[in-house]
C-alpha atoms as a PDB file:
ATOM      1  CA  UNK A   1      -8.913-107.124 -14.096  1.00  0.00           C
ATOM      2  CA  UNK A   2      -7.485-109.843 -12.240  1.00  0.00           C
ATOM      3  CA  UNK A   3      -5.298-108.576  -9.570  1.00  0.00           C
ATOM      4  CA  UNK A   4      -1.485-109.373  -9.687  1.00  0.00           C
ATOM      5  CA  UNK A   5       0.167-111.643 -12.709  1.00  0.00           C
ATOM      6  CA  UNK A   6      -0.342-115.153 -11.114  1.00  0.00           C
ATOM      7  CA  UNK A   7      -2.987-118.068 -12.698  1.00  0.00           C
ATOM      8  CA  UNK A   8      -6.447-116.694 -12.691  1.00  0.00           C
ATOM      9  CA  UNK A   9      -8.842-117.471  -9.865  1.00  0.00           C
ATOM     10  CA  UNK A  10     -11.082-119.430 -12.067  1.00  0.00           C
ATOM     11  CA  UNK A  11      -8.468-122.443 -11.563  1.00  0.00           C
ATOM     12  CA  UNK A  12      -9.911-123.367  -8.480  1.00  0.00           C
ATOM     13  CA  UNK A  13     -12.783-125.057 -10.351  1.00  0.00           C
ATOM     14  CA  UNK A  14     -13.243-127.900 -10.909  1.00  0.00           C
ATOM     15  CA  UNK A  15     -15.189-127.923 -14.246  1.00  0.00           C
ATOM     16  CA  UNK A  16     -15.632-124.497 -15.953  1.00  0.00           C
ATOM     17  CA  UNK A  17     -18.517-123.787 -18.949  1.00  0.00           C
ATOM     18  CA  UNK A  18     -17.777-121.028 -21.358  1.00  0.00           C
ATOM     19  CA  UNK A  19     -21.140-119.332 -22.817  1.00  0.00           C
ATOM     20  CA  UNK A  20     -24.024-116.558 -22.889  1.00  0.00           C
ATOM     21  CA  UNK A  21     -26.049-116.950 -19.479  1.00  0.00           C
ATOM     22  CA  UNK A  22     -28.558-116.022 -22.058  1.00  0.00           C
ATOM     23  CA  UNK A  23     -28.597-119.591 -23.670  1.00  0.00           C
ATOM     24  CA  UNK A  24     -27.784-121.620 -20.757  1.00  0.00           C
ATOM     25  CA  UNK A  25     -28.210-125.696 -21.790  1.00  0.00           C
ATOM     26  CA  UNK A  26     -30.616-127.246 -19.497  1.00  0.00           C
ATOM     27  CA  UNK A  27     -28.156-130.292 -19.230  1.00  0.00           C
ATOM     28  CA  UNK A  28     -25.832-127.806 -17.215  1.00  0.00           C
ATOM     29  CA  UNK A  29     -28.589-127.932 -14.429  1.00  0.00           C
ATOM     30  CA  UNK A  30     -28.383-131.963 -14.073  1.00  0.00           C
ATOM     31  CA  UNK A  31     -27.546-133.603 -10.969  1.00  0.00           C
ATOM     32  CA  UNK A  32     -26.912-129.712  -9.291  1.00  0.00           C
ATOM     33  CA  UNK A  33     -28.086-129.602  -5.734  1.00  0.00           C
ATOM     34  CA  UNK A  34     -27.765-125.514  -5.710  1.00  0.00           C
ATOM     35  CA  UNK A  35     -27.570-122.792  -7.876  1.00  0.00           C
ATOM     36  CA  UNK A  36     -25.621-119.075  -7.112  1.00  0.00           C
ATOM     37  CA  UNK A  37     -26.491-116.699  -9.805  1.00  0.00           C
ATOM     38  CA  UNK A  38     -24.557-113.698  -9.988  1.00  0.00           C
ATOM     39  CA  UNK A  39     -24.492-113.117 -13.580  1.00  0.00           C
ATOM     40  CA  UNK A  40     -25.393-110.341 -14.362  1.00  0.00           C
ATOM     41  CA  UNK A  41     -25.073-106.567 -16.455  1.00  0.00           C
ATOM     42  CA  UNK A  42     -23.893-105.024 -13.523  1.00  0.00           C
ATOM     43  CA  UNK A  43     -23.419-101.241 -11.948  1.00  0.00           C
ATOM     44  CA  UNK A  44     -25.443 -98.076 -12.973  1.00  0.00           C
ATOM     45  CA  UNK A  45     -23.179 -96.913 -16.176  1.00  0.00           C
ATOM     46  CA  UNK A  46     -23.495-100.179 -17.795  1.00  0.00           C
ATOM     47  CA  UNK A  47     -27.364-100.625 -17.431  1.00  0.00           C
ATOM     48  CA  UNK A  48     -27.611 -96.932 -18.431  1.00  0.00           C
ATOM     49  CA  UNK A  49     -25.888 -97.632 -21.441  1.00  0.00           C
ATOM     50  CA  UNK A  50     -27.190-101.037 -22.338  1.00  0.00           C
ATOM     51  CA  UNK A  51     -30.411-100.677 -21.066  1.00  0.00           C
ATOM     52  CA  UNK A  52     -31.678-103.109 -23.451  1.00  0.00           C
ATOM     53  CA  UNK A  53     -29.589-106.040 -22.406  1.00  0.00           C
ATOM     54  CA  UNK A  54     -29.576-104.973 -18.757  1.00  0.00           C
ATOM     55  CA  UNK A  55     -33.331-106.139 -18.812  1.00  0.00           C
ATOM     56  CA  UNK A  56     -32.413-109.558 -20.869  1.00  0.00           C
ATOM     57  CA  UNK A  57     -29.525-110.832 -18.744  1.00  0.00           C
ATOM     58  CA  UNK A  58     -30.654-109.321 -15.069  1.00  0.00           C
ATOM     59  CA  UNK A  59     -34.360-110.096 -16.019  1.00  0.00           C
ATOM     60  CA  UNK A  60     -35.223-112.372 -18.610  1.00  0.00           C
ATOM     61  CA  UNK A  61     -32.121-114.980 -18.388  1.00  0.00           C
ATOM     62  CA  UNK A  62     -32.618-115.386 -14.412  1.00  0.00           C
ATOM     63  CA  UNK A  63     -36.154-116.198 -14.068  1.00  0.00           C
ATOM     64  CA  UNK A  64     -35.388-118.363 -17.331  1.00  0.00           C
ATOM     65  CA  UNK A  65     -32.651-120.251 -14.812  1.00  0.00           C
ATOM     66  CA  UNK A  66     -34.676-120.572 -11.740  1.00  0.00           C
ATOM     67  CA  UNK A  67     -37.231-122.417 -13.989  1.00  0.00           C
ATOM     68  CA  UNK A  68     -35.205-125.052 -15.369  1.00  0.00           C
ATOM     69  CA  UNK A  69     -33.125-125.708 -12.058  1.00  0.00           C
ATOM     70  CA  UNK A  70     -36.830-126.280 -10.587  1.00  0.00           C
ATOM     71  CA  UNK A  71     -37.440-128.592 -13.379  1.00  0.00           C
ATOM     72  CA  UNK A  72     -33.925-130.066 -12.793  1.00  0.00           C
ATOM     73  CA  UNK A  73     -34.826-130.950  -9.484  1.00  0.00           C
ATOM     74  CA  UNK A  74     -32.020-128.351  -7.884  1.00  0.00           C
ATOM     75  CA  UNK A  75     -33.004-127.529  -4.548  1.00  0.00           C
ATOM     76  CA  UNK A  76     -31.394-124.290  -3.952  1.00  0.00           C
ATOM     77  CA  UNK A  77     -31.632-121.363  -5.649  1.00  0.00           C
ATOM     78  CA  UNK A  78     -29.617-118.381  -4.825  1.00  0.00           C
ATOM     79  CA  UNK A  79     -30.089-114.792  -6.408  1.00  0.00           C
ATOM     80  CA  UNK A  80     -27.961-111.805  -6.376  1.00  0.00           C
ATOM     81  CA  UNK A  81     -29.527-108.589  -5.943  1.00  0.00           C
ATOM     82  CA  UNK A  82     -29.060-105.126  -4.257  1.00  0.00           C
ATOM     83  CA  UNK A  83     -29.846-102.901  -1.627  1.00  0.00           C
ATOM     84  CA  UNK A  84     -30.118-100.550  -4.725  1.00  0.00           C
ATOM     85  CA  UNK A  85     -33.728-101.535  -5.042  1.00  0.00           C
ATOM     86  CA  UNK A  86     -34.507 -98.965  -2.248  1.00  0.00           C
ATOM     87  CA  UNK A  87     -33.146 -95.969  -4.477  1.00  0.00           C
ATOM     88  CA  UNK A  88     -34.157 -92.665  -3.023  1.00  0.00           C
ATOM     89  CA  UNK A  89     -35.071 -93.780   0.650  1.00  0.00           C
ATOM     90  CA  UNK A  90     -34.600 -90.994   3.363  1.00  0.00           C
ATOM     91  CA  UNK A  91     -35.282 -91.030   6.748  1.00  0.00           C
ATOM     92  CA  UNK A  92     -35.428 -94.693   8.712  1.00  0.00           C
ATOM     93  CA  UNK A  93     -33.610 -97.456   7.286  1.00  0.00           C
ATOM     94  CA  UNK A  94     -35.082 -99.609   5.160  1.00  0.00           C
ATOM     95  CA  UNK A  95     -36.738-103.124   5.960  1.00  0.00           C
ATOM     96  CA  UNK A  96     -37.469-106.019   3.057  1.00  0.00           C
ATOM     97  CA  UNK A  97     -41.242-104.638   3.775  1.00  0.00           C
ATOM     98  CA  UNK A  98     -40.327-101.609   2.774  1.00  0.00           C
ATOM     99  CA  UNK A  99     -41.831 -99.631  -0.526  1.00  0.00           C
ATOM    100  CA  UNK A 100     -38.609 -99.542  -3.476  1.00  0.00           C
ATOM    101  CA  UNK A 101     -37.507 -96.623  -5.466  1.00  0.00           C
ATOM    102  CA  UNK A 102     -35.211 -98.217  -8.135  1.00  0.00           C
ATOM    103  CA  UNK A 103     -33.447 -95.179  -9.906  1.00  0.00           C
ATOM    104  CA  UNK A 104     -31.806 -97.579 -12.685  1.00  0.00           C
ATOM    105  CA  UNK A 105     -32.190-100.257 -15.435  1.00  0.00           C
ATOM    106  CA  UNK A 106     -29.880-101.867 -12.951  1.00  0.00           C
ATOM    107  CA  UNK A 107     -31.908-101.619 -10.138  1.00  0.00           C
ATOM    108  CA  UNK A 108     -35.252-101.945 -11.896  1.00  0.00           C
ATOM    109  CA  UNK A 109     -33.888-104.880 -13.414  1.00  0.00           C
ATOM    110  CA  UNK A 110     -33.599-106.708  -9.850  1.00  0.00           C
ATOM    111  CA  UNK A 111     -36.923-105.614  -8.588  1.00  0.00           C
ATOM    112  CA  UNK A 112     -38.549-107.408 -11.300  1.00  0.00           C
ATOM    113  CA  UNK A 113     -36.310-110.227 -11.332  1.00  0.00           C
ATOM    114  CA  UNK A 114     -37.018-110.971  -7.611  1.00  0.00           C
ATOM    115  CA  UNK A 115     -40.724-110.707  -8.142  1.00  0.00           C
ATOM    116  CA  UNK A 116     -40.817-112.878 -10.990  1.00  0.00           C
ATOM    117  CA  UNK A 117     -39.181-115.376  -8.889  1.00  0.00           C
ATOM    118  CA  UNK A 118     -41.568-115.058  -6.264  1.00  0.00           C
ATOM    119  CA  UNK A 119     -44.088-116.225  -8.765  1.00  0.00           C
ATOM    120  CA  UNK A 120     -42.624-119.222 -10.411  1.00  0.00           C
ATOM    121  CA  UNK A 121     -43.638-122.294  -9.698  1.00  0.00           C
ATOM    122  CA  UNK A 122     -40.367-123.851  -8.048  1.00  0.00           C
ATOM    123  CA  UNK A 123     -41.566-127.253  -6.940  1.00  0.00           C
ATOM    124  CA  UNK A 124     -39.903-128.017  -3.825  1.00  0.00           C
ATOM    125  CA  UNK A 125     -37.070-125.864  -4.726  1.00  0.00           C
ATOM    126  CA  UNK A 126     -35.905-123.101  -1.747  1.00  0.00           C
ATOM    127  CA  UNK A 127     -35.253-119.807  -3.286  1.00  0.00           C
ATOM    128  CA  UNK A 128     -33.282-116.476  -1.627  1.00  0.00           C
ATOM    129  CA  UNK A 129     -32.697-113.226  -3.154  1.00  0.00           C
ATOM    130  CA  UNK A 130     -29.808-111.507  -1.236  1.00  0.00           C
ATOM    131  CA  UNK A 131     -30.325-108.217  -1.263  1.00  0.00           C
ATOM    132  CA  UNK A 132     -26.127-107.563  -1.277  1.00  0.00           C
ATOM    133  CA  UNK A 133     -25.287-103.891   0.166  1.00  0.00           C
ATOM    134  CA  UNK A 134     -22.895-101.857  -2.076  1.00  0.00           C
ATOM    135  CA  UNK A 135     -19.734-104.582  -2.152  1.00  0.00           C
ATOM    136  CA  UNK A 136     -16.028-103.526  -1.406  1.00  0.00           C
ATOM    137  CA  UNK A 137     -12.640-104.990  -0.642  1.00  0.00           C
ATOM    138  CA  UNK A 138      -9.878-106.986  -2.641  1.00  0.00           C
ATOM    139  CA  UNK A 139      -9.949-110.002  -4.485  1.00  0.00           C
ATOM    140  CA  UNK A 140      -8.635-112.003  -7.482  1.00  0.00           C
ATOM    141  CA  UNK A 141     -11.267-110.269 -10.310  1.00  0.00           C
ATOM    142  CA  UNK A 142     -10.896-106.309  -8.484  1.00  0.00           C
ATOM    143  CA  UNK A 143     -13.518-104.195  -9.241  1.00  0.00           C
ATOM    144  CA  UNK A 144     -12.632-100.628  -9.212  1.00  0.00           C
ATOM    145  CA  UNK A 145     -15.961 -99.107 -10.344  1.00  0.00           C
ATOM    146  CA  UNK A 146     -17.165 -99.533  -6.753  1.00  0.00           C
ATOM    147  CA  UNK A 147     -17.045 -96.595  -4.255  1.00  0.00           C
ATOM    148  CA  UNK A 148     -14.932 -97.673  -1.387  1.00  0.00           C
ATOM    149  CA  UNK A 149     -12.351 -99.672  -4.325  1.00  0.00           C
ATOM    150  CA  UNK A 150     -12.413 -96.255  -6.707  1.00  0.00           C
ATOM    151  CA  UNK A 151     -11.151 -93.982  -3.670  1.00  0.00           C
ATOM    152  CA  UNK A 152      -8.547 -96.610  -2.384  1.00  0.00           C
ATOM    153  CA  UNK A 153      -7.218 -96.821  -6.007  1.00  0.00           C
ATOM    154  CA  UNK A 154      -7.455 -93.159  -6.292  1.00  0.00           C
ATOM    155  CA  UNK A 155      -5.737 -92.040  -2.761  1.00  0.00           C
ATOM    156  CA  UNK A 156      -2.376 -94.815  -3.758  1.00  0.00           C
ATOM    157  CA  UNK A 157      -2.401 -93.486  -7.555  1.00  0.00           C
ATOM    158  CA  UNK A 158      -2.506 -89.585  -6.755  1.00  0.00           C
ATOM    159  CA  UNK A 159      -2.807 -88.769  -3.763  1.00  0.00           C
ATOM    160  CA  UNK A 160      -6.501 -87.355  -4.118  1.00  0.00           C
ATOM    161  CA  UNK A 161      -9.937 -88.142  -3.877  1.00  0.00           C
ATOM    162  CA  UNK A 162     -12.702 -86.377  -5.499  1.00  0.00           C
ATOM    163  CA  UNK A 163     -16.344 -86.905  -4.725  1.00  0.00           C
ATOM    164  CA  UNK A 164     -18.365 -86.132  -7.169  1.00  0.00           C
ATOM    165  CA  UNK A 165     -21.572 -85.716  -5.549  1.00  0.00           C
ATOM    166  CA  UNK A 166     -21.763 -83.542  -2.106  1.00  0.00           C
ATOM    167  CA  UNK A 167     -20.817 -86.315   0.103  1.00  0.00           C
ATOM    168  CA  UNK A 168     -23.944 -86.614   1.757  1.00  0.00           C
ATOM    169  CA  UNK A 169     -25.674 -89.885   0.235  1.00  0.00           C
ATOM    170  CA  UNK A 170     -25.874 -92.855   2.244  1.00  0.00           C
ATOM    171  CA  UNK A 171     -23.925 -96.340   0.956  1.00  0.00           C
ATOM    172  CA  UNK A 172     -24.376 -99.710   2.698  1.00  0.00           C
ATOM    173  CA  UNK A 173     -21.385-101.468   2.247  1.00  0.00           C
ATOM    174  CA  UNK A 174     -20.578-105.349   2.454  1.00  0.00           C
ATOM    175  CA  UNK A 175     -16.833-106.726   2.289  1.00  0.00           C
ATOM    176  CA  UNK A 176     -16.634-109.643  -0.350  1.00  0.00           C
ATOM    177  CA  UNK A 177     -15.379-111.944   1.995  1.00  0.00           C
ATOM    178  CA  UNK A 178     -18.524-110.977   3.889  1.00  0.00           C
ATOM    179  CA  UNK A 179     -20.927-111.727   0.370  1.00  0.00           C
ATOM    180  CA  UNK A 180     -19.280-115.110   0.380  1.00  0.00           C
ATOM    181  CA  UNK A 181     -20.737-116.253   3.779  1.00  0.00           C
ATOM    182  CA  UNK A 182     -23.919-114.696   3.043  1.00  0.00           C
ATOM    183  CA  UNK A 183     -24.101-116.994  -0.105  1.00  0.00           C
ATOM    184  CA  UNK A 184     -22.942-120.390   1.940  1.00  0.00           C
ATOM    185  CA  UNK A 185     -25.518-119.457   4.168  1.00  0.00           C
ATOM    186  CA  UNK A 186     -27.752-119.140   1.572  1.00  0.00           C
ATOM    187  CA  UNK A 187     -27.283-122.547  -0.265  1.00  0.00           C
ATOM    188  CA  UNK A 188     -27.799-124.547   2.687  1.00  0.00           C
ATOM    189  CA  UNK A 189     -30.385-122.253   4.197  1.00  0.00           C
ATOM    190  CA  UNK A 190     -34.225-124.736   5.339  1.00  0.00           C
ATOM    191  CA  UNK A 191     -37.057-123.372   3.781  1.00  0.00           C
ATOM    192  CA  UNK A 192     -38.296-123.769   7.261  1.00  0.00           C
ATOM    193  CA  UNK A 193     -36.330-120.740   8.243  1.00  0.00           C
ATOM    194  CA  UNK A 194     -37.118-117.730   6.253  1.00  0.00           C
ATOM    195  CA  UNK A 195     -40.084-119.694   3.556  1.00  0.00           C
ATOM    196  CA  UNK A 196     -39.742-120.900   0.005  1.00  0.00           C
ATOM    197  CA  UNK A 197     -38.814-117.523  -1.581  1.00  0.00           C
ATOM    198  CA  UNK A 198     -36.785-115.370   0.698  1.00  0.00           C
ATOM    199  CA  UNK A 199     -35.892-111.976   0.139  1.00  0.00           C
ATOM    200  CA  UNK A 200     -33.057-111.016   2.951  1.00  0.00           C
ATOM    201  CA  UNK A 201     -30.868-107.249   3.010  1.00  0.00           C
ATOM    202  CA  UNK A 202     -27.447-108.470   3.296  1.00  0.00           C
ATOM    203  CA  UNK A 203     -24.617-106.567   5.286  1.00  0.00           C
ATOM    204  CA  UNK A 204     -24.650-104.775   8.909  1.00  0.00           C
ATOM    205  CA  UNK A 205     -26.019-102.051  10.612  1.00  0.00           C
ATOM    206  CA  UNK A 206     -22.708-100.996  11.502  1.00  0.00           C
ATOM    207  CA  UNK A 207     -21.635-100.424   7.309  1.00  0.00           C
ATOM    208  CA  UNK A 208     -24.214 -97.641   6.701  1.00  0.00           C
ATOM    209  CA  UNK A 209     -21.904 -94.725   5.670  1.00  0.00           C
ATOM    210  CA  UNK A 210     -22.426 -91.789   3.969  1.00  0.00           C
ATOM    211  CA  UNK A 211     -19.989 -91.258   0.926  1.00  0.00           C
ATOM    212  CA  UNK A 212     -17.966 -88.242   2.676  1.00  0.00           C
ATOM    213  CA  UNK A 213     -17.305 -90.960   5.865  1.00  0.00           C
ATOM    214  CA  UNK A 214     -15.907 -93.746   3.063  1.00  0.00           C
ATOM    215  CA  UNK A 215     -13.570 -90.540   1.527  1.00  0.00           C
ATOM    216  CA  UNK A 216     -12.316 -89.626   4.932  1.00  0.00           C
ATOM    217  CA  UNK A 217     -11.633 -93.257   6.545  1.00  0.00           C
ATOM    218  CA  UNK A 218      -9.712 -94.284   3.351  1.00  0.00           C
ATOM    219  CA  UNK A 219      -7.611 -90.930   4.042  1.00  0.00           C
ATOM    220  CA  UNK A 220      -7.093 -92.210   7.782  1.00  0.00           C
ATOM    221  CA  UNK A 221      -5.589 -94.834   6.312  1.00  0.00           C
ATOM    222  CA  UNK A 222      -3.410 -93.062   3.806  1.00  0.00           C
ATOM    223  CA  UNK A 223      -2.148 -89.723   5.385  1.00  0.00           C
ATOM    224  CA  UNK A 224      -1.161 -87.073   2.904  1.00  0.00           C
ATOM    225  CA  UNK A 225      -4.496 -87.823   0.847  1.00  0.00           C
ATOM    226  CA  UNK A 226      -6.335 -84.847  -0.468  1.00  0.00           C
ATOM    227  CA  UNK A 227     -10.526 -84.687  -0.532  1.00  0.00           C
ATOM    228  CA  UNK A 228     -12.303 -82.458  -2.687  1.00  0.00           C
ATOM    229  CA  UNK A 229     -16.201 -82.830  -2.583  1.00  0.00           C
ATOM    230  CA  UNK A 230     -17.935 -80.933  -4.853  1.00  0.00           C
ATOM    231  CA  UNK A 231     -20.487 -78.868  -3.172  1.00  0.00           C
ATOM    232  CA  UNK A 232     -21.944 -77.409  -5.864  1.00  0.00           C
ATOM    233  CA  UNK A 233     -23.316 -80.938  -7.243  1.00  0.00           C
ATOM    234  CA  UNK A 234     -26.931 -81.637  -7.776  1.00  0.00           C
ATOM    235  CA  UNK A 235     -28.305 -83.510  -5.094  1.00  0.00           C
ATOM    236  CA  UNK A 236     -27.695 -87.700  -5.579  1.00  0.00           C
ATOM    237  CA  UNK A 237     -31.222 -89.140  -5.135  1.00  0.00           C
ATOM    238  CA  UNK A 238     -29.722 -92.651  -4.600  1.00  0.00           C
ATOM    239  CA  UNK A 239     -29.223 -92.556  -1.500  1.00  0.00           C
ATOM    240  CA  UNK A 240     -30.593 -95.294   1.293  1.00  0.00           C
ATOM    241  CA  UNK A 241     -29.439 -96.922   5.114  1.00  0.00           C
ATOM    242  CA  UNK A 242     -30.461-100.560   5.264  1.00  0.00           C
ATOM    243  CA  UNK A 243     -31.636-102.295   8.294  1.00  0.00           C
ATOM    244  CA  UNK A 244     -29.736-105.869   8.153  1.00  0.00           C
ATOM    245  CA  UNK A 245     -31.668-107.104  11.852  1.00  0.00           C
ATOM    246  CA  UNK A 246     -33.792-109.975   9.109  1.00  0.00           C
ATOM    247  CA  UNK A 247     -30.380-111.464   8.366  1.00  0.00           C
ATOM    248  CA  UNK A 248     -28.697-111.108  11.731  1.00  0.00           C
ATOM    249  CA  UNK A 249     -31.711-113.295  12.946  1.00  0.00           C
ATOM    250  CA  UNK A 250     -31.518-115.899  10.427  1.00  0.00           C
ATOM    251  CA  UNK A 251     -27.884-116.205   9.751  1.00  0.00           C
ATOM    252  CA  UNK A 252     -26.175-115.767  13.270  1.00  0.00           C
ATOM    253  CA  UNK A 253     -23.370-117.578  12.379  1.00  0.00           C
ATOM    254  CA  UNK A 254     -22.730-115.752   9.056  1.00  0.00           C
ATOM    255  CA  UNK A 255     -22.707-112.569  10.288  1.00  0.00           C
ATOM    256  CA  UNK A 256     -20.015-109.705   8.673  1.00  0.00           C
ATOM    257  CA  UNK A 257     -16.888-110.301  10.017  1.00  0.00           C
ATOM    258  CA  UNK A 258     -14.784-107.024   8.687  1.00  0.00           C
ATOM    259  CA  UNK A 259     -14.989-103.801   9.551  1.00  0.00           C
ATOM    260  CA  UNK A 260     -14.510-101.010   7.114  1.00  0.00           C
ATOM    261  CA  UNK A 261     -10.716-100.427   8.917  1.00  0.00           C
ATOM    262  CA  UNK A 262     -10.511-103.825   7.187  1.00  0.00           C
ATOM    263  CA  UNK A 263     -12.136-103.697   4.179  1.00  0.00           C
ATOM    264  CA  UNK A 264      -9.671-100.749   3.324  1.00  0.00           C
ATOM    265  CA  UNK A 265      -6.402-101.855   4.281  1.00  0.00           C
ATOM    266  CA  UNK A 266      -6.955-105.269   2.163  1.00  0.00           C
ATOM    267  CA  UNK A 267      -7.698-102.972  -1.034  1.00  0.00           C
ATOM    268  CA  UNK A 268      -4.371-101.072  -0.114  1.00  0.00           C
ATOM    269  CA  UNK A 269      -2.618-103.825  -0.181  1.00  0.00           C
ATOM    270  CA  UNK A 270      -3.712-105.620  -3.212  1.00  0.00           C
ATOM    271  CA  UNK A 271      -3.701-102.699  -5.061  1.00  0.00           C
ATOM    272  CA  UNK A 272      -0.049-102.112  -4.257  1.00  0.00           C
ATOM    273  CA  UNK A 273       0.306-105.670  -4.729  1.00  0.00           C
ATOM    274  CA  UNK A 274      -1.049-104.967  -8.010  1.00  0.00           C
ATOM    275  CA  UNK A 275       1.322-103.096  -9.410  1.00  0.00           C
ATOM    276  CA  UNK A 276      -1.602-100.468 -10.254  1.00  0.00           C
ATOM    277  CA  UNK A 277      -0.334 -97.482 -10.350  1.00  0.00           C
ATOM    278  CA  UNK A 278      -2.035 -95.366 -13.387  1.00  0.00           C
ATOM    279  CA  UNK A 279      -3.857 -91.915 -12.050  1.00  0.00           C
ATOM    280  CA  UNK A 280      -5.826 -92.370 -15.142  1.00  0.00           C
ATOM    281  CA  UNK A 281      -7.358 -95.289 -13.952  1.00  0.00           C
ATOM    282  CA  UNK A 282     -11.258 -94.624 -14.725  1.00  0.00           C
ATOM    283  CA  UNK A 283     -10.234 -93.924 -18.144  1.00  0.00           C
ATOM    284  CA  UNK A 284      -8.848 -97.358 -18.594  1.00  0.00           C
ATOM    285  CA  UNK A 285     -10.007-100.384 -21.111  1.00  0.00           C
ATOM    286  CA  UNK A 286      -8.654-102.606 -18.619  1.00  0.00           C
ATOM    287  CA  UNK A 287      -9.631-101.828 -15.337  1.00  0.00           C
ATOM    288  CA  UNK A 288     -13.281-100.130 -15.597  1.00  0.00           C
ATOM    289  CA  UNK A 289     -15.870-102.716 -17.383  1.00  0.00           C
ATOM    290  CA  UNK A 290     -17.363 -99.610 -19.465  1.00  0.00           C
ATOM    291  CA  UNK A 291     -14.699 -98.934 -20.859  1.00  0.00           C
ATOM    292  CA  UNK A 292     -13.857-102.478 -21.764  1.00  0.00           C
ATOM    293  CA  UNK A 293     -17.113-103.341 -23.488  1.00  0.00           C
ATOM    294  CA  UNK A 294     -16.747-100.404 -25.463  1.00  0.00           C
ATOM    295  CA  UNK A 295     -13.427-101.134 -26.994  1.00  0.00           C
ATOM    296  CA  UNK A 296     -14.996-104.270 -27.501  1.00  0.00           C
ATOM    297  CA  UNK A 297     -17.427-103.075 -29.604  1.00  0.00           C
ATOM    298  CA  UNK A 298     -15.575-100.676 -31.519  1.00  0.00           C
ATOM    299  CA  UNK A 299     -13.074-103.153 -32.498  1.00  0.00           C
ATOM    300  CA  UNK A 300     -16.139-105.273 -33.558  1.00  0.00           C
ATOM    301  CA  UNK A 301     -15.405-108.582 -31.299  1.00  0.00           C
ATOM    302  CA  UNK A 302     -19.372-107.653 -29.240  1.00  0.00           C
ATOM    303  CA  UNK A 303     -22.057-106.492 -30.858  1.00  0.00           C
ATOM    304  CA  UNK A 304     -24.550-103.929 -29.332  1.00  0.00           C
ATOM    305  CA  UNK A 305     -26.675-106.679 -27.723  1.00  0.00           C
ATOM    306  CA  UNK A 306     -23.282-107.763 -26.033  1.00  0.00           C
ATOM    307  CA  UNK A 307     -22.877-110.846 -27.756  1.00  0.00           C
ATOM    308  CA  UNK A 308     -19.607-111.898 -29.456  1.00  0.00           C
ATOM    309  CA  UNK A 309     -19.231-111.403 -32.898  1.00  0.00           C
ATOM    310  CA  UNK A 310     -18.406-115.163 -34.908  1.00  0.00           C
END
């Protein structure tokens, strides 16, 4: 979905390649001084569904990366993962030391991945896995499958929100504006300050929420909105508080700067800048990803491995 009718947000590049991360040409790698993979099969629905190619692309295709950007000499090498990793975690919040409880394909898929990196032999080549928590907020490719986005979208197209589990599990959450510093930090980062291979949680203390909190601060922002958890639901075993004190002493100065007042109110106004106004909105080929790469298929343009059909 890109948000509004103007150019897409990929014309800020300044050279663009157009292929399967899968198949990546070496030659792409030459004369880089940093790479930021975020490619990726990405949320819980997807990987469910394409478990198969969640473990090629998340897995297979990044380690695959991080070797030949050692062997092109690249000297950064930045990783996307997630503070789903930790899974079912009650009690304290968890530390990078921590044992993980991946739930997923999604989040099993970035376990691995950052071990296998840990392994590889990167030359002199700096390597960080951000652990990103749960992202949010507006920008020019908007996500609604996220939790904070979905109940924004939800409140300004009916009126309601419905939580589908009992409100009770616990979300990190990171503004995108906030993932971006995280990743400048990150490509400029001396090994001298966190090692060779880093592993870091990425967000703030401050952004551990439970779901019900995320429902009722998007409804302090739009009065008139309806809740309705369901009570009844099974109990959500993802649920996990992050401790972010690692990154707050390495990264000082690339802290999270918004709140989740903020986060909010920049989703209500894209959104309405969006023009987005169908209630049916998680039903929709063109604003959930799901749905997309199903129509996809069906129409016979991707295959079931997700690649396009010639």
């Amino acid at each position: 979905l890109t948000a509004g009718d103007g150019p897409w947000p990929e014309r800020h590049l300044n050279a663009q390649y157009v292929g399967d991360v899968r198949e990546l040409p070496p030659t792409l790698l030459r004369g880089m001084d940093a790479v930021v993979h975020l490619a990726a099969v990405s949320n819980d629905p997807i990987g469910s569904r394409f478990e198969k190619v969640t473990d090629q692309v998340n897995r297979l295709a990044s380690v695959r990366l991080a070797r030949l950007a050692a062997e092109a000499g690249v000297a950064h090498f930045v990783f996307a993962s997630s503070c789903s990793v930790y899974g079912a975690a009650e009690g304290e919040a968890r530390k990078e030391s921590d044992p993980l409880g991946p739930l997923t394909a999604y989040a099993r898929s970035k376990v691995m991945t950052e071990g296998a990196l840990a392994q590889i032999d990167s030359g002199g080549m700096a390597i960080t896995c951000l652990r990103f928590a749960t992202a949010c907020g507006m920008s020019d490719r908007l996500r609604l499958d996220l939790v904070l986005n979905d109940f924004v979208a939800a409140a300004l197209t009916s009126g309601a929100i419905t939580v589908l589990s009992d409100g009770t599990p616990w979300r990190p959450l990171v503004d995108v504006r906030d993932m971006a510093r995280a990743i400048e930090w990150a490509i400029a980062r001396s090994p001298e300050h966190g090692g060779r291979v880093l592993t870091v949680n990425v967000g703030s203390s401050e952004r551990n929420h439970s779901v019900r909190e995320l429902a009722e601060a998007v409804m302090a922002e739009l009065p008139g909105t309806s809740l309705s958890v369901n009570t009844a639901a099974p109990r959500d075993a993802r649920s996990y508080r992050v401790d972010f004190s690692l990154f707050a002493r390495l990264a000082p100065r690339h802290q999270p700067q918004f709140a989740l007042r903020d986060s909010i109110s920049s989703l209500i106004d894209g959104v309405r800048a969006a023009g987005i106004q169908d209630r049916e909105f998680r039903d929709s080929t063109r604003m959930i990803r799901l749905h997309t790469l199903a129509a996809l298929i069906e129409s016979g343009r991707l295959n079931h491995d997700l690649r396009w059909v010639a």
